[in-house]
N, C-alpha and C. Protein backbone atom coordinates (compact mmCIF):
# COMPACT_ATOMS: atom_id res chain seq x y z
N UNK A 1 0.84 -1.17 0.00
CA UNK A 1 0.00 0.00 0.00
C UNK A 1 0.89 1.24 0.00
N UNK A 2 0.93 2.22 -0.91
CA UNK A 2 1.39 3.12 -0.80
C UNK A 2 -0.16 4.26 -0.72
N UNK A 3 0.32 5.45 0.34
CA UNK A 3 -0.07 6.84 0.42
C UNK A 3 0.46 7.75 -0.31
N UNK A 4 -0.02 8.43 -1.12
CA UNK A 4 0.99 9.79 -1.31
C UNK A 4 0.33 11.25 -0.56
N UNK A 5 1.75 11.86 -0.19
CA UNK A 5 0.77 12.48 1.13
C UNK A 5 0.92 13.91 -0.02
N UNK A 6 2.17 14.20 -0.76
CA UNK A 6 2.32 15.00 -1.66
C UNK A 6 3.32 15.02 -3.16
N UNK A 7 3.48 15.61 -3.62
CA UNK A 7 4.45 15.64 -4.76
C UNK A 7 5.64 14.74 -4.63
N UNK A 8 5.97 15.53 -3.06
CA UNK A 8 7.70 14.91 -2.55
C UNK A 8 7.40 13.55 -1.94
N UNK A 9 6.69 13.63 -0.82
CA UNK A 9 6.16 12.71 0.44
C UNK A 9 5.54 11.66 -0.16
N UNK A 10 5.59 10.25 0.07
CA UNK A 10 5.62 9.28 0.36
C UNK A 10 5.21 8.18 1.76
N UNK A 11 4.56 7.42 1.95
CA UNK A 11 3.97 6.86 2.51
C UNK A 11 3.76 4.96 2.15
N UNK A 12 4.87 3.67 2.47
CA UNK A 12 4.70 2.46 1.80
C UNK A 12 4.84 1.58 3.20
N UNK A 13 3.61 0.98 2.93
CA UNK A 13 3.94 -0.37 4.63
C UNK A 13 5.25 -0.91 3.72
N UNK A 14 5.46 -0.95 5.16
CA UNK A 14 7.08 -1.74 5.13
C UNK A 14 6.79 -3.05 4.85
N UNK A 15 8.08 -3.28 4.01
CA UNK A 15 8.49 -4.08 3.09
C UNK A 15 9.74 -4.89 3.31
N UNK A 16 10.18 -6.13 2.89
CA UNK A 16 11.55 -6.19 2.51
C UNK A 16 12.83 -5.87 2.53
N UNK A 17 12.31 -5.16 1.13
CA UNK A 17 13.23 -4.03 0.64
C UNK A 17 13.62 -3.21 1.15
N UNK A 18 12.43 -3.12 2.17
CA UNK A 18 13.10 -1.59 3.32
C UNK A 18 14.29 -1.93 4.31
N UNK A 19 14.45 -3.15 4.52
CA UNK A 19 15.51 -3.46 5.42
C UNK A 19 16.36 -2.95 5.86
N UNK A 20 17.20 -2.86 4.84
CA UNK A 20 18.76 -1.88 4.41
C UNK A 20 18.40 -1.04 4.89
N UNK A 21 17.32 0.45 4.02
CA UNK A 21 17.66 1.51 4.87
C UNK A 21 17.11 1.16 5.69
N UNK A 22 16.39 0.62 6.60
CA UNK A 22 16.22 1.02 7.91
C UNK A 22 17.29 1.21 8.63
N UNK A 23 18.13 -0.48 8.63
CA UNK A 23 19.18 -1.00 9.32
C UNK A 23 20.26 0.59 9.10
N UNK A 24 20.29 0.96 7.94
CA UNK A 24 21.24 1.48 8.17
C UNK A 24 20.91 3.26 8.49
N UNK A 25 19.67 3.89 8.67
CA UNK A 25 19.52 4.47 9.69
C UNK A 25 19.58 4.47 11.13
N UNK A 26 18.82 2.98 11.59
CA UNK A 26 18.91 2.72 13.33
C UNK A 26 20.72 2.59 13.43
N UNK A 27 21.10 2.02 12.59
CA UNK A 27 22.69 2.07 13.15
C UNK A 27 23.96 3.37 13.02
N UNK A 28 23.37 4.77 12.12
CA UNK A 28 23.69 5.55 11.89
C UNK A 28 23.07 6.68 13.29
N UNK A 29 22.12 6.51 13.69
CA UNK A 29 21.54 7.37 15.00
C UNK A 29 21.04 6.26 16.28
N UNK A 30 21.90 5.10 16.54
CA UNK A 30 21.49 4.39 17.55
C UNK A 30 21.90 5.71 18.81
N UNK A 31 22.73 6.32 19.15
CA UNK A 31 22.53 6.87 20.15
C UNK A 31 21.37 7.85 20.25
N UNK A 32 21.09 9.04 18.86
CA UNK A 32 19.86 9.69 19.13
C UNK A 32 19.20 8.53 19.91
N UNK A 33 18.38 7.61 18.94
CA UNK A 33 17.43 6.62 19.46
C UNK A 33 17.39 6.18 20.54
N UNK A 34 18.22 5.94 21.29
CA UNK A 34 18.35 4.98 22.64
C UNK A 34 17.43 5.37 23.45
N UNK A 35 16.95 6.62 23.92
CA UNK A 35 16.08 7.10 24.81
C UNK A 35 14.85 6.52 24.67
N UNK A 36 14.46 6.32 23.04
CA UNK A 36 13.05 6.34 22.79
C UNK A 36 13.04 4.94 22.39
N UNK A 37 13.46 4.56 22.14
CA UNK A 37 13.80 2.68 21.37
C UNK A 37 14.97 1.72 22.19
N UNK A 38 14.91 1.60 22.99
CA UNK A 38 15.67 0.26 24.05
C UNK A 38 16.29 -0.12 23.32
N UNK A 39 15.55 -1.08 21.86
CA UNK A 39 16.07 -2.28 21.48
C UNK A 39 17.11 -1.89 20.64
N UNK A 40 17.56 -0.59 20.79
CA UNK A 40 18.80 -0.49 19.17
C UNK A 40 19.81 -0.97 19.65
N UNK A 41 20.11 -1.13 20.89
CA UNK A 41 21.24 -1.88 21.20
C UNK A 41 21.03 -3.55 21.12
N UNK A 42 19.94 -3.78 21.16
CA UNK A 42 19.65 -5.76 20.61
C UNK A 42 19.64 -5.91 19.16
N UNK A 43 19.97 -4.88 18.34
CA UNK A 43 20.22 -4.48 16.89
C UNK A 43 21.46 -5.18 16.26
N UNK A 44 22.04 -6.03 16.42
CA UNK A 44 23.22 -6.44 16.03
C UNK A 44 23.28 -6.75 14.53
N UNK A 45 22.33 -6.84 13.74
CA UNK A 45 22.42 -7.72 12.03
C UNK A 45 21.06 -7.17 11.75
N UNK A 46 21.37 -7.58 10.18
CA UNK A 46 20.32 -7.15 9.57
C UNK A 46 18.94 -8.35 9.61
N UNK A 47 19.39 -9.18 10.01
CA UNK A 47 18.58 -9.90 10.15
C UNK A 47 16.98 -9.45 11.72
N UNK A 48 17.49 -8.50 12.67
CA UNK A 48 17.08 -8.21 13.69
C UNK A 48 15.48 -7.52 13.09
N UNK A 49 16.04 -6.85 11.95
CA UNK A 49 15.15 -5.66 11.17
C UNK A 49 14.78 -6.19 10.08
N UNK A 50 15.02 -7.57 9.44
CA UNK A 50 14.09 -8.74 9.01
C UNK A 50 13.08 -9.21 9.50
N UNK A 51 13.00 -9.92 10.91
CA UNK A 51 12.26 -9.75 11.80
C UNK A 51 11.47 -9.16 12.39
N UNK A 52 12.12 -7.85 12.88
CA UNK A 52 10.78 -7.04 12.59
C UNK A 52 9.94 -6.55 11.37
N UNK A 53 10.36 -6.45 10.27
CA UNK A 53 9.81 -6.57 9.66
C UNK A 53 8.48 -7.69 8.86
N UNK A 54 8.83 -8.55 9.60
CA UNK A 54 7.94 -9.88 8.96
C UNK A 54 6.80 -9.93 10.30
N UNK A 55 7.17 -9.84 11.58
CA UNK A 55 5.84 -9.28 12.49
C UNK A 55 5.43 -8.32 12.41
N UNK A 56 5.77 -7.20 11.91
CA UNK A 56 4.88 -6.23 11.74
C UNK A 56 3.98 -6.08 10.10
N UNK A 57 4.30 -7.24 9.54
CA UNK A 57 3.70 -7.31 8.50
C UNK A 57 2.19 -7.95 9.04
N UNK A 58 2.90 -8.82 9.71
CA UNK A 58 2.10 -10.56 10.28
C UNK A 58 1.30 -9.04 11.07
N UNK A 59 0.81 -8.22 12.06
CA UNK A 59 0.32 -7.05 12.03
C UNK A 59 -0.19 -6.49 12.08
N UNK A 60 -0.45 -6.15 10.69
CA UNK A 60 -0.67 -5.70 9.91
C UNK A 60 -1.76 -6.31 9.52
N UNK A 61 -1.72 -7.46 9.22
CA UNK A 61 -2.59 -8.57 8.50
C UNK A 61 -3.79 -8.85 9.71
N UNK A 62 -3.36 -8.59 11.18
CA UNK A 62 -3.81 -9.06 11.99
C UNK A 62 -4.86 -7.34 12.52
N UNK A 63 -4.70 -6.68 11.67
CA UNK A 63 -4.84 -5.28 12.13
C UNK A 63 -4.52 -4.49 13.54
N UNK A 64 -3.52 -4.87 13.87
CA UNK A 64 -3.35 -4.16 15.27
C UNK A 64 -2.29 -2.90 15.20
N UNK A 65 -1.52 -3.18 13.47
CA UNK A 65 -0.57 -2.50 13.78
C UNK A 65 -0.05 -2.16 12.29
N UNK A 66 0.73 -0.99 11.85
CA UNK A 66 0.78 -0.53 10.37
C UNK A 66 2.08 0.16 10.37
N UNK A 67 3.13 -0.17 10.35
CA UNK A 67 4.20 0.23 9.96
C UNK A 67 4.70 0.74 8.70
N UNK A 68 4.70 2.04 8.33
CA UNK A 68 5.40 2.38 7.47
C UNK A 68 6.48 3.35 7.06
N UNK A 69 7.02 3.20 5.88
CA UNK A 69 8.58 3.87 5.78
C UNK A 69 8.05 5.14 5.32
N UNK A 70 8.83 6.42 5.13
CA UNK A 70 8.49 7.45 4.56
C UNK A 70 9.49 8.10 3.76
N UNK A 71 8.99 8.17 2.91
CA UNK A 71 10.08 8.51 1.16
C UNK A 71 9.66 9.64 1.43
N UNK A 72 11.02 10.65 0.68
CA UNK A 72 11.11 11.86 0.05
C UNK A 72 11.90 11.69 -0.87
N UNK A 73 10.90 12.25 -2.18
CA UNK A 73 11.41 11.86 -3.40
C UNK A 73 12.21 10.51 -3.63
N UNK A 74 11.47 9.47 -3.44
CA UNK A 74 11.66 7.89 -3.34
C UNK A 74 13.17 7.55 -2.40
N UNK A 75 13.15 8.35 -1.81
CA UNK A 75 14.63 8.20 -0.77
C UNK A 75 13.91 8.32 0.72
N UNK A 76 14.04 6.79 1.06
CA UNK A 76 13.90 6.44 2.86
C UNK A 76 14.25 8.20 3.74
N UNK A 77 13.21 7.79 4.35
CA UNK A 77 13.73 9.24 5.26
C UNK A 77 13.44 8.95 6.64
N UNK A 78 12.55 7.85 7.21
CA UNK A 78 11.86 7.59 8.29
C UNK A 78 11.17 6.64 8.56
N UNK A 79 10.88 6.24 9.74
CA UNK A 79 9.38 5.10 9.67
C UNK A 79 8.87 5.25 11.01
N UNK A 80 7.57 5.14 10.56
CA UNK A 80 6.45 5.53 10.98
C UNK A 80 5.44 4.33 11.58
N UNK A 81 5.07 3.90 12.73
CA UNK A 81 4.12 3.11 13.33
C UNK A 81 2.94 3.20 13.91
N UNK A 82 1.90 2.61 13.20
CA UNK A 82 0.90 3.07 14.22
C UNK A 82 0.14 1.73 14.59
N UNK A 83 -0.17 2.21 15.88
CA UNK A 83 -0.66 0.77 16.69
C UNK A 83 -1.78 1.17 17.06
N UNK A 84 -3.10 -0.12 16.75
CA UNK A 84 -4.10 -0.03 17.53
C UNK A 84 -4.90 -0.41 18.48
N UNK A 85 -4.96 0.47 19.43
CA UNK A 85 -5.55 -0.30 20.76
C UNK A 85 -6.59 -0.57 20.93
N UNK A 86 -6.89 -1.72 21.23
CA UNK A 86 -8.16 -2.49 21.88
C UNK A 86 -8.94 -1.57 22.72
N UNK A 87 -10.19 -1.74 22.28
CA UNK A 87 -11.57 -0.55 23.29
C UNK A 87 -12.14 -1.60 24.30
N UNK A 88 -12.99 -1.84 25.06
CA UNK A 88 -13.64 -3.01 25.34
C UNK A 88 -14.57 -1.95 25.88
């Protein structure tokens, strides 16, 4: 599923393909991150961000949860999660 939010902006549930850049954003700002994300230090391989990627697909599918990357001008810039909580 892609969004387009504008001309530049971009909006695609994560994918695959997104792996790389992710991996190689979380490992380019693991210290920014640390405050807000624990796990960048359980980040060791790309395989970590395979993984997440394939449960948050699984998810996705399950509707609880929608992860996606955010392009500017088809270049990774971010990612974006949104989770949904149970009402009862």
């Amino acid at each position: 599923m892609t969004i387009i939010i504008n001309e530049s902006i971009t909006l695609e549930l994560v994918d695959d393909q997104h792996a790389q850049p992710i991996f190689e954003l979380v490992v380019e700002n693991k210290d920014y991150l640390r405050p807000w994300l624990p796990w960048v230090d359980n980040m060791q391989s790309m395989v970590f961000i395979q993984n997440f990627i394939k449960g948050s697909q699984q998810r996705n599918k399950d509707g609880t949860e929608s992860a996606f990357v955010i392009l500017e001008h088809n270049k990774f810039i971010d990612l974006y999660l949104y989770s949904r909580l149970k009402h009862d």
